[in-house]
PDB file of N, CA and C in Angstrom:
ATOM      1  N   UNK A   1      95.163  75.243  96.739  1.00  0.00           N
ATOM      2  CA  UNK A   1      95.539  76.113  95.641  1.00  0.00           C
ATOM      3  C   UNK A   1      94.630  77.325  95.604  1.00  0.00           C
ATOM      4  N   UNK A   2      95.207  78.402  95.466  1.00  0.00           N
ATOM      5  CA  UNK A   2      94.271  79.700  95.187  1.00  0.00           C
ATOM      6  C   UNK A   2      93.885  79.419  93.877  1.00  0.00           C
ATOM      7  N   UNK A   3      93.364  81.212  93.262  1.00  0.00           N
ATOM      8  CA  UNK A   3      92.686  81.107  91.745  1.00  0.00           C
ATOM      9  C   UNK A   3      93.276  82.565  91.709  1.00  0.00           C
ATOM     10  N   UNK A   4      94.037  82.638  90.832  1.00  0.00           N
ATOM     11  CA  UNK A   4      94.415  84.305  90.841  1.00  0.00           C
ATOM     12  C   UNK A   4      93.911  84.579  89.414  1.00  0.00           C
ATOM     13  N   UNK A   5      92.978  85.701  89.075  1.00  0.00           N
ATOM     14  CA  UNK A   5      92.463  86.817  87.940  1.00  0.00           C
ATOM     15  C   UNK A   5      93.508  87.129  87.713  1.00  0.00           C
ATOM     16  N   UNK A   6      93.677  87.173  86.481  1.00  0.00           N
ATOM     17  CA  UNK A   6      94.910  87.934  85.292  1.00  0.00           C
ATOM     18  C   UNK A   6      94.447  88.434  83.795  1.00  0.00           C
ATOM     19  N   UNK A   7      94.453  89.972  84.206  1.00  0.00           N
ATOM     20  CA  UNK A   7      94.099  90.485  82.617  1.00  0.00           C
ATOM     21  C   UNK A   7      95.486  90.787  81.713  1.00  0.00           C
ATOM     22  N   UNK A   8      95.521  90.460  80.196  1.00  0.00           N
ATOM     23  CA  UNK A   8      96.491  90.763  79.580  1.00  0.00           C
ATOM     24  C   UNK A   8      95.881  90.788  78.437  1.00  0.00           C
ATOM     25  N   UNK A   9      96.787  91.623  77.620  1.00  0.00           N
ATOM     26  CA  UNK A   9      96.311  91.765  75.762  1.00  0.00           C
ATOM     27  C   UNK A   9      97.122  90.886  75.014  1.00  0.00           C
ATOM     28  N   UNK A  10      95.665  90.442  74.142  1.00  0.00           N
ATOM     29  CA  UNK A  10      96.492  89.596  73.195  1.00  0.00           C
ATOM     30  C   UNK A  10      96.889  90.335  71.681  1.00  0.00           C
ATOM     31  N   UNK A  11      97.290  89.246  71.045  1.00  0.00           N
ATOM     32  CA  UNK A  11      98.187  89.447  69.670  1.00  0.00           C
ATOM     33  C   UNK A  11      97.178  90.583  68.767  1.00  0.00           C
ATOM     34  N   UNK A  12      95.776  90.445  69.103  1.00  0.00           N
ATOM     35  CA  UNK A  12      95.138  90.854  68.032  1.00  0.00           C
ATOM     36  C   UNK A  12      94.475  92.529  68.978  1.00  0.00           C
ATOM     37  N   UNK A  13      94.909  92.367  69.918  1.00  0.00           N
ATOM     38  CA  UNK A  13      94.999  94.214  70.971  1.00  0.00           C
ATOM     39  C   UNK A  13      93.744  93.777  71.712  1.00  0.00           C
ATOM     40  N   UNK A  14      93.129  93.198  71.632  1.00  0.00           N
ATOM     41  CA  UNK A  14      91.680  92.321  73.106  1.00  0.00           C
ATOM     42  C   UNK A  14      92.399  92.516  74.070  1.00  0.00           C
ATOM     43  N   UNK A  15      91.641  92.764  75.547  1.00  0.00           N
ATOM     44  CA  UNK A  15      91.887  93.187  76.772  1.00  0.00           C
ATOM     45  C   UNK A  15      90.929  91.896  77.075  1.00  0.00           C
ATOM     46  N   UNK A  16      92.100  90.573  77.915  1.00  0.00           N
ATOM     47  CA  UNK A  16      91.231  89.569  78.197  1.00  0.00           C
ATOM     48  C   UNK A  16      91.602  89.247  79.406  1.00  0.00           C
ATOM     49  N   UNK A  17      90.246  88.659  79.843  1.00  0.00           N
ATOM     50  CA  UNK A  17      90.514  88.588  81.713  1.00  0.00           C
ATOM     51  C   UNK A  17      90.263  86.901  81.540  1.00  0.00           C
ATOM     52  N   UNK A  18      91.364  86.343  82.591  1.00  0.00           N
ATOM     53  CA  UNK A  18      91.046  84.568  82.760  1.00  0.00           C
ATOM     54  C   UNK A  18      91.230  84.165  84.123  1.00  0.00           C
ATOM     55  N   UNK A  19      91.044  83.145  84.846  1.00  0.00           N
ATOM     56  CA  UNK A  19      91.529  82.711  86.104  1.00  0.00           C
ATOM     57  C   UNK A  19      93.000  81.357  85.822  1.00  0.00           C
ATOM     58  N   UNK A  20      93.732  81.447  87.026  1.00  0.00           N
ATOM     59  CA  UNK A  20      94.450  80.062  86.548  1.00  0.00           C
ATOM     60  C   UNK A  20      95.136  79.896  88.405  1.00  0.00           C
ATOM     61  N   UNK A  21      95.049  78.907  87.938  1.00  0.00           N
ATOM     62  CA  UNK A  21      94.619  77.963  89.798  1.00  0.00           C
ATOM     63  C   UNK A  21      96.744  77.943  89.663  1.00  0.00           C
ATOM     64  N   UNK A  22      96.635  78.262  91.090  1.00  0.00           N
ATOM     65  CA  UNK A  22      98.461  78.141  91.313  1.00  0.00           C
ATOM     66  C   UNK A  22      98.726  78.410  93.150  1.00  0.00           C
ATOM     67  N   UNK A  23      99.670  77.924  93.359  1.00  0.00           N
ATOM     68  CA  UNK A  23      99.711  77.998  94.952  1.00  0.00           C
ATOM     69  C   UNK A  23     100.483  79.645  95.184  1.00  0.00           C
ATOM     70  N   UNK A  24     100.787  80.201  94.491  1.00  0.00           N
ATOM     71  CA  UNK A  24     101.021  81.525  94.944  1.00  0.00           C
ATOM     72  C   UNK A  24     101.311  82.227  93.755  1.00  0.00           C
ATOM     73  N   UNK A  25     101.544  83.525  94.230  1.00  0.00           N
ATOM     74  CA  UNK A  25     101.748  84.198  92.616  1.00  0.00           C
ATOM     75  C   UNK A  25     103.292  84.432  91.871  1.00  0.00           C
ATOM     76  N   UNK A  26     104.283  83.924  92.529  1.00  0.00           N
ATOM     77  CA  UNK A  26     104.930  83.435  91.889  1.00  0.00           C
ATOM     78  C   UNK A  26     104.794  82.183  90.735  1.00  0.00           C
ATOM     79  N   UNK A  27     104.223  81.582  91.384  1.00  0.00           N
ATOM     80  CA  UNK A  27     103.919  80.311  90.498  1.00  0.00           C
ATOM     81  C   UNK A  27     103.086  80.430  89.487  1.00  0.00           C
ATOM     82  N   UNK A  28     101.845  81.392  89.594  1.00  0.00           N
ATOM     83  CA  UNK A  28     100.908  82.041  88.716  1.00  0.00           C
ATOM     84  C   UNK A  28     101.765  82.618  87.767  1.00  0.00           C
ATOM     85  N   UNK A  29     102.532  83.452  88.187  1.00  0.00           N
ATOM     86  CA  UNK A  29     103.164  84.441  87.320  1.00  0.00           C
ATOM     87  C   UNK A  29     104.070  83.579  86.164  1.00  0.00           C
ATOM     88  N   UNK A  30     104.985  82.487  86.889  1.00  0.00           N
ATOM     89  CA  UNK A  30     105.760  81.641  86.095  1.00  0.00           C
ATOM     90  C   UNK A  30     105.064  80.920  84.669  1.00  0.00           C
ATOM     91  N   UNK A  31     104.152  80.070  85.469  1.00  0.00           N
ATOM     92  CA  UNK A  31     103.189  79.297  84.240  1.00  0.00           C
ATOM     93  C   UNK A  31     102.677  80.536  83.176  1.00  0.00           C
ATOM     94  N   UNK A  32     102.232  81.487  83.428  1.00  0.00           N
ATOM     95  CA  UNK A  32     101.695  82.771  82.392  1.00  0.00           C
ATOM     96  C   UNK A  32     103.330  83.347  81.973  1.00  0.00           C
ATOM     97  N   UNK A  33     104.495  83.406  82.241  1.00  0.00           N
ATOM     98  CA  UNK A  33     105.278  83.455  81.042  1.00  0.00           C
ATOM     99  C   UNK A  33     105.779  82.237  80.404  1.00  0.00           C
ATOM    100  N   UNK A  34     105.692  80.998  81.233  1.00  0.00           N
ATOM    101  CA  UNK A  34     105.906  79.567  79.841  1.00  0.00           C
ATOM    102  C   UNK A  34     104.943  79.689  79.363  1.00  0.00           C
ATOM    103  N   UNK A  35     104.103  80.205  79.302  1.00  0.00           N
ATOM    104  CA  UNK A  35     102.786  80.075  78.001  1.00  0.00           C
ATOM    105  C   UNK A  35     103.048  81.556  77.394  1.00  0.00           C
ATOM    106  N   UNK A  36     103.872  82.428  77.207  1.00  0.00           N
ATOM    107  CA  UNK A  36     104.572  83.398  76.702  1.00  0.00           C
ATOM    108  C   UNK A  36     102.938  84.214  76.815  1.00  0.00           C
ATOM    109  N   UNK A  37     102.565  84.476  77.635  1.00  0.00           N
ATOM    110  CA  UNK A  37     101.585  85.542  78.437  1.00  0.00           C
ATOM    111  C   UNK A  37     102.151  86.055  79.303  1.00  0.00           C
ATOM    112  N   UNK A  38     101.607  87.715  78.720  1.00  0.00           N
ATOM    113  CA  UNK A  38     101.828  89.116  79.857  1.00  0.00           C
ATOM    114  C   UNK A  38     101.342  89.584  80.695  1.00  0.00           C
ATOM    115  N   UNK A  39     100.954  89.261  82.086  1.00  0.00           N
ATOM    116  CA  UNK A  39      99.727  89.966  82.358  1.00  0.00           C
ATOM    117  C   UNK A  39      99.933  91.415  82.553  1.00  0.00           C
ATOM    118  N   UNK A  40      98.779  92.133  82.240  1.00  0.00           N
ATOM    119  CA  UNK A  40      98.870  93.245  82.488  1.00  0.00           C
ATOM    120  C   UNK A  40      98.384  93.579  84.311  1.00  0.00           C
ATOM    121  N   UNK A  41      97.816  92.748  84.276  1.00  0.00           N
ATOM    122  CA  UNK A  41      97.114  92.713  86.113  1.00  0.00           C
ATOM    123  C   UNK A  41      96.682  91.333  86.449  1.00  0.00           C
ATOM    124  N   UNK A  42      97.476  90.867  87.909  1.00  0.00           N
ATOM    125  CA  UNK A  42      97.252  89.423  88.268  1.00  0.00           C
ATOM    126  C   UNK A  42      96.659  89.572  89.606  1.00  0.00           C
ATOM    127  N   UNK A  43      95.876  89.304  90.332  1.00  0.00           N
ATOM    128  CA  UNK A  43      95.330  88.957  91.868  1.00  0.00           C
ATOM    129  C   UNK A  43      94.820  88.150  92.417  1.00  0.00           C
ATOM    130  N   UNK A  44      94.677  87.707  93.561  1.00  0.00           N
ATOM    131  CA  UNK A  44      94.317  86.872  93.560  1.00  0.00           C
ATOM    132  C   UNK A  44      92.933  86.588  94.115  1.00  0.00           C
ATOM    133  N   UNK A  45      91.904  85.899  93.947  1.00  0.00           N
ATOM    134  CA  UNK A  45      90.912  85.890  93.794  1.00  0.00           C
ATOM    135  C   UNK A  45      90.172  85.757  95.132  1.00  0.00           C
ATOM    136  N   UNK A  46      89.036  86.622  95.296  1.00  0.00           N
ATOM    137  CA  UNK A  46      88.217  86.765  96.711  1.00  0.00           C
ATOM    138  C   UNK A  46      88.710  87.475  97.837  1.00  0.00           C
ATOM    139  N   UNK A  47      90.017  87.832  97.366  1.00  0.00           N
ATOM    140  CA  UNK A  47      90.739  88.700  98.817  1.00  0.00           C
ATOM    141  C   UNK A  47      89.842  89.727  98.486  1.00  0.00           C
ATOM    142  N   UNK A  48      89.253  90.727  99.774  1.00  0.00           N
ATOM    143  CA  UNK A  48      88.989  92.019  99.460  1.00  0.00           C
ATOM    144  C   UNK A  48      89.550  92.812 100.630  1.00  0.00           C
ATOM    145  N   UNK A  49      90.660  93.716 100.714  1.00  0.00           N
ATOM    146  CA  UNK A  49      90.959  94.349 101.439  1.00  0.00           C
ATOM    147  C   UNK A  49      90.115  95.322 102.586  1.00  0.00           C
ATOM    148  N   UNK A  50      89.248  95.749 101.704  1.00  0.00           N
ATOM    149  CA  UNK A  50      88.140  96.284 103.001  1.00  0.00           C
ATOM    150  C   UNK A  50      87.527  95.251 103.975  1.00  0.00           C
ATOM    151  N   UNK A  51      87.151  94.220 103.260  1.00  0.00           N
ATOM    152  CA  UNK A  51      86.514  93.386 104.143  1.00  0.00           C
ATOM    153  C   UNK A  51      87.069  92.816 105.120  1.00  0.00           C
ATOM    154  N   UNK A  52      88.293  92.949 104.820  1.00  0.00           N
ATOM    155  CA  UNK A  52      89.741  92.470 106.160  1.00  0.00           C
ATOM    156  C   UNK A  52      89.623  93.338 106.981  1.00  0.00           C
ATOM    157  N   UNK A  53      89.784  94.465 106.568  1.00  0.00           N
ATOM    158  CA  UNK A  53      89.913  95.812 107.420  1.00  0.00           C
ATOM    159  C   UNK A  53      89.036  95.993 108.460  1.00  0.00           C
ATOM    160  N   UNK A  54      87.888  95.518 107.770  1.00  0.00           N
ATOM    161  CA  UNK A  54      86.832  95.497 108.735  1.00  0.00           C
ATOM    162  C   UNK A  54      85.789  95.138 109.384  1.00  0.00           C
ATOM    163  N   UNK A  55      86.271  93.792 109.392  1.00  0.00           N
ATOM    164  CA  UNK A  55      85.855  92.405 110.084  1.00  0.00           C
ATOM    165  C   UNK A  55      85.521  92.662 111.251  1.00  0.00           C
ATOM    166  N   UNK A  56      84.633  91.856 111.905  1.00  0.00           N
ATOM    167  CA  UNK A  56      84.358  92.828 113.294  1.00  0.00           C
ATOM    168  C   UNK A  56      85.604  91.616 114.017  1.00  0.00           C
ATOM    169  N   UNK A  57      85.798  92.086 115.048  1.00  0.00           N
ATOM    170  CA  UNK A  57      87.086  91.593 116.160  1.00  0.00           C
ATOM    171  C   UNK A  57      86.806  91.081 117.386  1.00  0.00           C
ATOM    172  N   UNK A  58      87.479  90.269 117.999  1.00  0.00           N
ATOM    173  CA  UNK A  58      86.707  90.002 119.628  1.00  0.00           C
ATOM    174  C   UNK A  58      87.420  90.692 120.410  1.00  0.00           C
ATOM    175  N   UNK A  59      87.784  91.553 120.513  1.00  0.00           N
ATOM    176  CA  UNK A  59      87.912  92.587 121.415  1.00  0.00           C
ATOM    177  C   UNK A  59      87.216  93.285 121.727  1.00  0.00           C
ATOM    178  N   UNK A  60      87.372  93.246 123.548  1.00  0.00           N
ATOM    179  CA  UNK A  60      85.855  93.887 123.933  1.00  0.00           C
ATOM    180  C   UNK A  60      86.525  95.441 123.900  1.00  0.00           C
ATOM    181  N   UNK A  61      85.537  96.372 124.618  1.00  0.00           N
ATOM    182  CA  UNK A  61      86.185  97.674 124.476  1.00  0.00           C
ATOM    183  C   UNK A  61      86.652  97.857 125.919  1.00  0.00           C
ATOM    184  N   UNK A  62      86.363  96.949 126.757  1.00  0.00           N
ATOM    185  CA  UNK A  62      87.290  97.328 128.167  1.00  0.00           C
ATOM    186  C   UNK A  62      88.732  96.842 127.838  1.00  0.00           C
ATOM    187  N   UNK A  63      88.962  95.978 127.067  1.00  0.00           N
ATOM    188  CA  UNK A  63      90.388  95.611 127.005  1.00  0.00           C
ATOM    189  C   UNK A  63      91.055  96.745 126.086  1.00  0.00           C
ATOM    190  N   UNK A  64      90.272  97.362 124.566  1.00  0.00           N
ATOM    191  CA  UNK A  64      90.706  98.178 124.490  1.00  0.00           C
ATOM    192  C   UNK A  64      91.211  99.415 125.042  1.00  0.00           C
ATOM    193  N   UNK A  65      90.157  99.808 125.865  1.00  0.00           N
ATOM    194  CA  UNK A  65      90.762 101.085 126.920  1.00  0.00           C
ATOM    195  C   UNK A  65      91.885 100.549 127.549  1.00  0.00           C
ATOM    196  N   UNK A  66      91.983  99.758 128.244  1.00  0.00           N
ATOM    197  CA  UNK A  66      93.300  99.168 128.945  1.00  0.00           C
ATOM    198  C   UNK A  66      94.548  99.345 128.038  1.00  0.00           C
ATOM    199  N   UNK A  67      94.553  98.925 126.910  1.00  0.00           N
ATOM    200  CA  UNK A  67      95.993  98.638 125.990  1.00  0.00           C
ATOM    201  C   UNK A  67      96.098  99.741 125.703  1.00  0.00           C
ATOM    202  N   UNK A  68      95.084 100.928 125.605  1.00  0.00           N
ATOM    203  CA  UNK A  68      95.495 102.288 124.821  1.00  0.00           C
ATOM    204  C   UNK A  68      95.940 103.520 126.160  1.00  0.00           C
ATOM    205  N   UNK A  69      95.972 102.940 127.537  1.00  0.00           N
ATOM    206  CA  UNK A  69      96.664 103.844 128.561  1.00  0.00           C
ATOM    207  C   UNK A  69      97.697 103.682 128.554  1.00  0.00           C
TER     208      UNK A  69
END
């Protein structure tokens, strides 16, 4: 199961941030409207896109030169 962050406002106008454990964000998303919660922003937790981006790779750079002729 992931952990996806979800901020939403409540009844009284608070900007509140919570976690809630679900196997994808459909499923996240579902359980937060049977509990008649909006999120205003849901993600899921520990992804960081840069850090994907730029992971180092095992590619050496002779194979790169090769694939890029």
């Amino acid at each position: 199961m992931k952990t996806f962050v979800y901020v939403y406002k409540s009844p009284d106008s608070r900007i509140i941030t919570k976690k809630v454990k679900a196997n994808n964000l459909d499923e996240a998303t579902t359980f937060l409207t049977k509990k008649n919660i909006i999120p205003i922003s849901i993600r899921s937790e520990g992804f960081n896109l840069m850090e994907t981006l730029t992971r180092p790779t095992d590619v050496k750079s002779d194979e790169l030169v090769a694939f890029a002729q």
